[in-house]
PDB file of N, CA and C in Angstrom:
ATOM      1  N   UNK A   1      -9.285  12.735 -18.387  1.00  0.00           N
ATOM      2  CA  UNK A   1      -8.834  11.363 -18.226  1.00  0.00           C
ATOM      3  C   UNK A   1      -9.541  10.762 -17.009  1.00  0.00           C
ATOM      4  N   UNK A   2     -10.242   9.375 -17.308  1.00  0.00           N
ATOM      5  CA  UNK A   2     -10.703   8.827 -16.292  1.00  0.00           C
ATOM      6  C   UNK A   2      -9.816   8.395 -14.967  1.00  0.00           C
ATOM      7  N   UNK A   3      -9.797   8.409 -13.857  1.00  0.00           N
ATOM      8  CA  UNK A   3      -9.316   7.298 -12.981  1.00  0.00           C
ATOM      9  C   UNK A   3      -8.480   5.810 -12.974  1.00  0.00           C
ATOM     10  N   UNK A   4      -9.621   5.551 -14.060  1.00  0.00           N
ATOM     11  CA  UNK A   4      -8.788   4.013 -14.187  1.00  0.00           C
ATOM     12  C   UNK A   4      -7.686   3.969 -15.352  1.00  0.00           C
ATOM     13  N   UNK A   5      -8.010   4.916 -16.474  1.00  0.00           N
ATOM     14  CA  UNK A   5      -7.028   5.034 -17.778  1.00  0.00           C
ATOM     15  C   UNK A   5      -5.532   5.729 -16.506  1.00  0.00           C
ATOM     16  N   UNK A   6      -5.774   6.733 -15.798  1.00  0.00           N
ATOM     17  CA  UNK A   6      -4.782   7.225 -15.452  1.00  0.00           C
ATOM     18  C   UNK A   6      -4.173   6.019 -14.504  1.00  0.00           C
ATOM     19  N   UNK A   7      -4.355   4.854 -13.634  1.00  0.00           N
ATOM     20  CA  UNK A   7      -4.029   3.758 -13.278  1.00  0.00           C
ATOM     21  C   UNK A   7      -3.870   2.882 -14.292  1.00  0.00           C
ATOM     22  N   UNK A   8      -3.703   3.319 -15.757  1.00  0.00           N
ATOM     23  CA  UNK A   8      -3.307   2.193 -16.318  1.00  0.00           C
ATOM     24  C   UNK A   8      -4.166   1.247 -16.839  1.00  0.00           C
ATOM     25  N   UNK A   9      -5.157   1.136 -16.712  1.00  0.00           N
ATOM     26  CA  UNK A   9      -6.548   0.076 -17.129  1.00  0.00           C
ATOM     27  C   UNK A   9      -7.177   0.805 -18.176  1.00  0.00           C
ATOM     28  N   UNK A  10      -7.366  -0.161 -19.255  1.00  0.00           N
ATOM     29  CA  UNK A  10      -8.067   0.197 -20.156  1.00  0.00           C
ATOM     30  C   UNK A  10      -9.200   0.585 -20.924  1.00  0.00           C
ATOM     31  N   UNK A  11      -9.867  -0.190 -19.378  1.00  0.00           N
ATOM     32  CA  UNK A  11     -11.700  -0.179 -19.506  1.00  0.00           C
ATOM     33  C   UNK A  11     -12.528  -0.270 -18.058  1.00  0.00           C
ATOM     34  N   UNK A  12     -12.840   0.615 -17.533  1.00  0.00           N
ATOM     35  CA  UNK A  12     -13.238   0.542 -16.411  1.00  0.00           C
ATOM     36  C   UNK A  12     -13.731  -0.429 -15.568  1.00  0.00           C
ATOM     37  N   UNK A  13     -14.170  -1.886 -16.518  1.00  0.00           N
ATOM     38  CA  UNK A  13     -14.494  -2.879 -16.031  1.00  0.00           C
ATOM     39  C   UNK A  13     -13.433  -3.582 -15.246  1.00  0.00           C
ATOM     40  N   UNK A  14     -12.793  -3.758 -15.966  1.00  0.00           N
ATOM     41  CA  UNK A  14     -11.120  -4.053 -15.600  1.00  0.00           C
ATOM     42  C   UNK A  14     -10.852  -3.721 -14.082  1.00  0.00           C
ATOM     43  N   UNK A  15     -11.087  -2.563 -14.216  1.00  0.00           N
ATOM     44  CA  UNK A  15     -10.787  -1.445 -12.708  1.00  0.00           C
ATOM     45  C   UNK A  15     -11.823  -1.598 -11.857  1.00  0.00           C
ATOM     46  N   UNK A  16     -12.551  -2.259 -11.925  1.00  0.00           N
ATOM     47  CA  UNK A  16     -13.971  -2.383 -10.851  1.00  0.00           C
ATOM     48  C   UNK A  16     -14.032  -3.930 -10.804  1.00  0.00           C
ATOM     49  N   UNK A  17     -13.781  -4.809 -11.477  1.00  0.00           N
ATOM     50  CA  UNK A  17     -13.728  -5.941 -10.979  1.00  0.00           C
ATOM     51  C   UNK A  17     -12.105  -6.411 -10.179  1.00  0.00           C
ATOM     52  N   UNK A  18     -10.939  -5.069 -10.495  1.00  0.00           N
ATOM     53  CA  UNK A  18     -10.280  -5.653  -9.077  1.00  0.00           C
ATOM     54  C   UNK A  18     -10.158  -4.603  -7.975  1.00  0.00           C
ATOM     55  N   UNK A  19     -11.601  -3.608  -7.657  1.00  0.00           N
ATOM     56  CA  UNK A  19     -11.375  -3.219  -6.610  1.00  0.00           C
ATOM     57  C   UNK A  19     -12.623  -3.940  -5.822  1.00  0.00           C
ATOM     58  N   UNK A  20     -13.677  -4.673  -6.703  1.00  0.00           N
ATOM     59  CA  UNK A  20     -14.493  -5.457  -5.845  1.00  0.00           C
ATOM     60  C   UNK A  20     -13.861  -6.943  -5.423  1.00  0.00           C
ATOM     61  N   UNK A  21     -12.454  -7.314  -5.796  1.00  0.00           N
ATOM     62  CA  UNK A  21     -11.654  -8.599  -5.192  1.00  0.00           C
ATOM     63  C   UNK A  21     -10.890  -7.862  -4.115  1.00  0.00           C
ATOM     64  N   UNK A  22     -10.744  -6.476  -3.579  1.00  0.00           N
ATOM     65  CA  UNK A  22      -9.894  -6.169  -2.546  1.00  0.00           C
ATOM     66  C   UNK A  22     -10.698  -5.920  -1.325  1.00  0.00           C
ATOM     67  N   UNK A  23      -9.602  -5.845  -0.409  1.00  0.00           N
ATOM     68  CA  UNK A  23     -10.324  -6.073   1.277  1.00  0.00           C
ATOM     69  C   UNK A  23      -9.857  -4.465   1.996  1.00  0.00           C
ATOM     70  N   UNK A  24     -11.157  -3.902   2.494  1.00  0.00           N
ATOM     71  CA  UNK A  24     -10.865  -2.825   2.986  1.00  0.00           C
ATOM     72  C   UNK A  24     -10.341  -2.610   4.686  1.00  0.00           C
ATOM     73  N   UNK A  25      -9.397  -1.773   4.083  1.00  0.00           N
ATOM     74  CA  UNK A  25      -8.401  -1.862   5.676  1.00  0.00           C
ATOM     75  C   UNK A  25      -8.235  -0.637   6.595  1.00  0.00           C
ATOM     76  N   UNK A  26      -8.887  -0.624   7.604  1.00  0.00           N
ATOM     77  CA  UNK A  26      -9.323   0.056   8.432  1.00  0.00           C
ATOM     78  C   UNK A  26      -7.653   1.206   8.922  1.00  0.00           C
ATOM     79  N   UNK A  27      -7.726   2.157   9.560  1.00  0.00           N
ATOM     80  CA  UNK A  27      -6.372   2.903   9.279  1.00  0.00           C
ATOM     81  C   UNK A  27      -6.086   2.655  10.455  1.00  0.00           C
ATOM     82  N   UNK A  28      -7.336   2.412  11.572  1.00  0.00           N
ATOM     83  CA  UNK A  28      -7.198   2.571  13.159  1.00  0.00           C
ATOM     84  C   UNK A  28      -5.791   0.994  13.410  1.00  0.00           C
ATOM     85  N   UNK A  29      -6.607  -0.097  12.429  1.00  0.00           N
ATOM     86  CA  UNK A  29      -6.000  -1.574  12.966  1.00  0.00           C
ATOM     87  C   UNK A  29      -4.611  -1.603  11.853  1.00  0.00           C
ATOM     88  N   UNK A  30      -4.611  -0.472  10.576  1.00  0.00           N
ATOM     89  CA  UNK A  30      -3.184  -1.584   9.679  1.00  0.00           C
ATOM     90  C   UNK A  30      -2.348  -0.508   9.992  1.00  0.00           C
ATOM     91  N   UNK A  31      -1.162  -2.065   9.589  1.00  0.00           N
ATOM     92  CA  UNK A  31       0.293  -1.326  10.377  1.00  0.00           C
ATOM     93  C   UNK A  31       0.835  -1.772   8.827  1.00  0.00           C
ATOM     94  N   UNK A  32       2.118  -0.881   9.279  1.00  0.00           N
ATOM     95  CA  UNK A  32       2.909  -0.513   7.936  1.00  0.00           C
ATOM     96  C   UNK A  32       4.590  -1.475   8.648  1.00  0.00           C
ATOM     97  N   UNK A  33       4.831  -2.029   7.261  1.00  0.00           N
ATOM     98  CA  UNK A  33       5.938  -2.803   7.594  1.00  0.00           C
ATOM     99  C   UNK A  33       6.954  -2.816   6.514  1.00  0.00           C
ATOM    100  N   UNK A  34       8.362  -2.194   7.109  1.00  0.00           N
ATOM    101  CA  UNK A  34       9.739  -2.157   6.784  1.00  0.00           C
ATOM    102  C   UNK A  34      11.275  -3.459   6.974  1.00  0.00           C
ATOM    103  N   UNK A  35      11.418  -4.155   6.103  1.00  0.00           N
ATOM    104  CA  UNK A  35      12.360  -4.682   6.548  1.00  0.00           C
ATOM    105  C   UNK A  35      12.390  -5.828   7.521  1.00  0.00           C
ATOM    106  N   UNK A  36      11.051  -6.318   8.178  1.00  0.00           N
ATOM    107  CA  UNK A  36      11.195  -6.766   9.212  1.00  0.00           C
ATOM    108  C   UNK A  36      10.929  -6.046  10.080  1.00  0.00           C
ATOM    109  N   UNK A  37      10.152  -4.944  10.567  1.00  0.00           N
ATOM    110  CA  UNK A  37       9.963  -4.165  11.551  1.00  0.00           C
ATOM    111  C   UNK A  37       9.025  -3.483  11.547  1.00  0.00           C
ATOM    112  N   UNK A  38       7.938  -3.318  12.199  1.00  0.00           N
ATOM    113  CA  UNK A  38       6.729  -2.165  12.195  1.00  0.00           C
ATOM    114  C   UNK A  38       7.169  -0.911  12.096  1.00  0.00           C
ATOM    115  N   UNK A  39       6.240  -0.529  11.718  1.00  0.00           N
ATOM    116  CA  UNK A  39       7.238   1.003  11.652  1.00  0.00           C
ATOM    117  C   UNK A  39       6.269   1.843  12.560  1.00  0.00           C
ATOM    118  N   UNK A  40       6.339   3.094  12.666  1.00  0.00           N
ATOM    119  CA  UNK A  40       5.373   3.962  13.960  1.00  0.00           C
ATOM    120  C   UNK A  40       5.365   4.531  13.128  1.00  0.00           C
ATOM    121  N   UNK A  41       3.842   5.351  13.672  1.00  0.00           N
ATOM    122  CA  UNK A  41       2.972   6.022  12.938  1.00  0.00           C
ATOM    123  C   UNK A  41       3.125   7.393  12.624  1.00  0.00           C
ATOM    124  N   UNK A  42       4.485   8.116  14.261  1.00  0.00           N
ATOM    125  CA  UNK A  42       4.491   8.898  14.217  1.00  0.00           C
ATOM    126  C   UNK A  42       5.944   9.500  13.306  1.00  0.00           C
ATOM    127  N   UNK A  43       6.856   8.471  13.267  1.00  0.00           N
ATOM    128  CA  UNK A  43       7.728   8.679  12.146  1.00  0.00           C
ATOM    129  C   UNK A  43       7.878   8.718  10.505  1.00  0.00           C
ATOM    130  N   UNK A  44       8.139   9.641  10.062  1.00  0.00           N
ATOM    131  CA  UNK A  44       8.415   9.320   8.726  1.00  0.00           C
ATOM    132  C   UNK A  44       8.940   8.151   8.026  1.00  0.00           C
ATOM    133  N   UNK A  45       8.750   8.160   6.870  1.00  0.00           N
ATOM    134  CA  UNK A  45       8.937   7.072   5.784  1.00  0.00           C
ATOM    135  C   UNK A  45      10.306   7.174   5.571  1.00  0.00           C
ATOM    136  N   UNK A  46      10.321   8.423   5.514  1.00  0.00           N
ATOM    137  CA  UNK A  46      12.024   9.218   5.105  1.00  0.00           C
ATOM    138  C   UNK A  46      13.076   8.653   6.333  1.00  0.00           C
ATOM    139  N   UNK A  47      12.526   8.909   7.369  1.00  0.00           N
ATOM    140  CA  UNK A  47      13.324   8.932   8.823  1.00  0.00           C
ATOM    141  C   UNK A  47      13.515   7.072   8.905  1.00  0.00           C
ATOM    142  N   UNK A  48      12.990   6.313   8.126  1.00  0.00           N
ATOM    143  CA  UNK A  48      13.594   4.840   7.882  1.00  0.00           C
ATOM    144  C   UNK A  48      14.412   4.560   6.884  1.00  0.00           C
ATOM    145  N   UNK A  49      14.110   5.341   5.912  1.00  0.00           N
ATOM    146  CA  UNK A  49      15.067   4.763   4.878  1.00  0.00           C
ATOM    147  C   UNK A  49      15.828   5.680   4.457  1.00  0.00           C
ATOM    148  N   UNK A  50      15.751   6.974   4.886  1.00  0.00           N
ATOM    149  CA  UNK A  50      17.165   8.040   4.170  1.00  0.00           C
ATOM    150  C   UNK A  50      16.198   8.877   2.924  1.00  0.00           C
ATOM    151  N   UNK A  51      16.605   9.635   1.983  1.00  0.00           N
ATOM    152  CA  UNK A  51      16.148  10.410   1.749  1.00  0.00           C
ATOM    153  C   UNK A  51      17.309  10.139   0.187  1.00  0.00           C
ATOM    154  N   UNK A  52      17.523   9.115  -0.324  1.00  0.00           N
ATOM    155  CA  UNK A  52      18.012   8.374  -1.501  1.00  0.00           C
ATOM    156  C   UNK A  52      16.908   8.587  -2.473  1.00  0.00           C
ATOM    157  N   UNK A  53      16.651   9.620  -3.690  1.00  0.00           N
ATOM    158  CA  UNK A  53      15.939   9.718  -4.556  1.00  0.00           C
ATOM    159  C   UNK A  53      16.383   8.388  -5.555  1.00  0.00           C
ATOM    160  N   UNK A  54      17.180   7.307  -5.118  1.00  0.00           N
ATOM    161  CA  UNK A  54      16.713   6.411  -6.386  1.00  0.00           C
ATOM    162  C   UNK A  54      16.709   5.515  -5.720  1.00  0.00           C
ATOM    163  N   UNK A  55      15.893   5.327  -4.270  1.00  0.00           N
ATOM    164  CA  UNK A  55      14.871   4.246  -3.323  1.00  0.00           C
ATOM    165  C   UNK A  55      14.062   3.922  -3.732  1.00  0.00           C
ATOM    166  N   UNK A  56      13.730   2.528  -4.028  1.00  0.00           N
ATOM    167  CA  UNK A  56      12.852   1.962  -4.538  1.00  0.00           C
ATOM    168  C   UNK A  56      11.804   1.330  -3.446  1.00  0.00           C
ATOM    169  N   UNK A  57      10.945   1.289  -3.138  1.00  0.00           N
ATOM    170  CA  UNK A  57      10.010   0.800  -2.132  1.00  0.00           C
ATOM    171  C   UNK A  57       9.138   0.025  -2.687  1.00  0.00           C
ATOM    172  N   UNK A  58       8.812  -1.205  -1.983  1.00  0.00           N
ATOM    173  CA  UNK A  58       7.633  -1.927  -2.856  1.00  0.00           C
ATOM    174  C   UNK A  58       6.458  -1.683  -1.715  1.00  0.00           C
ATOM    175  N   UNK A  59       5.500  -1.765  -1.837  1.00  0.00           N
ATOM    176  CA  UNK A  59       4.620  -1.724  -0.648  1.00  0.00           C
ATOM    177  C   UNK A  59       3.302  -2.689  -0.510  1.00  0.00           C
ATOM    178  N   UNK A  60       3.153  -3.791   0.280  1.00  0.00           N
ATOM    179  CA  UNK A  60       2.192  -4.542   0.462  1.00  0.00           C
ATOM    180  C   UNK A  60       1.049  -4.475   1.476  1.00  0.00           C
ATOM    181  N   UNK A  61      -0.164  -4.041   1.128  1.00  0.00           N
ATOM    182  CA  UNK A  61      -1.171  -3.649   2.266  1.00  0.00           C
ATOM    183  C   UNK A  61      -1.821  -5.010   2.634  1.00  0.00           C
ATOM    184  N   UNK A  62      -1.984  -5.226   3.914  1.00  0.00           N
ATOM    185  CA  UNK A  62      -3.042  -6.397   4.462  1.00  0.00           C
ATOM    186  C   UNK A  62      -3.290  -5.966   6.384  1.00  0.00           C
ATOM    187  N   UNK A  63      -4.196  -6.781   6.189  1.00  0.00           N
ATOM    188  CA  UNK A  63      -4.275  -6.163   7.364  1.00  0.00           C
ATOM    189  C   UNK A  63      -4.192  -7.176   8.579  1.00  0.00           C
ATOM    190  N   UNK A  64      -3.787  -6.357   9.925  1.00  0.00           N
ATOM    191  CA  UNK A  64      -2.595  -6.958  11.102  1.00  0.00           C
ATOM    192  C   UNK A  64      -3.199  -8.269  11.290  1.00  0.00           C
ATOM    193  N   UNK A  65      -4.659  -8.885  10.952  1.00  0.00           N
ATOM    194  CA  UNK A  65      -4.177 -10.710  11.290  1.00  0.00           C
ATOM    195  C   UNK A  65      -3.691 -11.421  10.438  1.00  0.00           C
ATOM    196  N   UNK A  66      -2.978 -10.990   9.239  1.00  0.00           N
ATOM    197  CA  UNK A  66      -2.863 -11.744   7.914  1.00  0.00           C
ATOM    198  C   UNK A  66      -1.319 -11.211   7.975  1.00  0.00           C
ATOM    199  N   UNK A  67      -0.743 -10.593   9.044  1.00  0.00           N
ATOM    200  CA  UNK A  67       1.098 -10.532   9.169  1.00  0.00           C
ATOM    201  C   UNK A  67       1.628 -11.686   8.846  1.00  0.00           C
ATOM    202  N   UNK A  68       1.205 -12.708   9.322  1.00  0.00           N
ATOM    203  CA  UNK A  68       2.125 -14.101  10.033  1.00  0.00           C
ATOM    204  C   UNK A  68       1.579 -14.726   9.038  1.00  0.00           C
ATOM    205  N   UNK A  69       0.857 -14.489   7.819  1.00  0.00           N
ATOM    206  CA  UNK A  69       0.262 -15.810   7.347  1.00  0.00           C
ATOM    207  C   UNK A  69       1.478 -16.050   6.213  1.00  0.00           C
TER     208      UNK A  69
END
């Protein structure tokens, strides 16, 4: 199984024209955000939200000058 079938896409084109619309985000500058709150790097994911196997998390990547927009 290819990459992109296992993501769900049907034709690799599909899958390459939306990873050439995304913006690559450096690990040193993006921050990860909970609730309203940065979270640290050195804590777990778990150690914020509990350890509830039917937690749902959505997760939005951008990077730290595009917080406030």
């Amino acid at each position: 199984m290819e990459i992109y079938q296992f993501l769900g896409f049907t034709d690799s084109a599909e899958f390459h024209q939306l990873l050439m619309g995304m913006e690559l985000l450096q690990e040193g500058t993006t921050k990860l955000w909970w609730a309203g709150k940065e979270l640290d790097r050195s804590t777990r994911l778990c150690d914020y939200i509990g350890r509830n196997e039917k937690t749902k998390i959505v997760i939005r990547l951008q990077s730290a000058d595009s917080h406030n927009e």
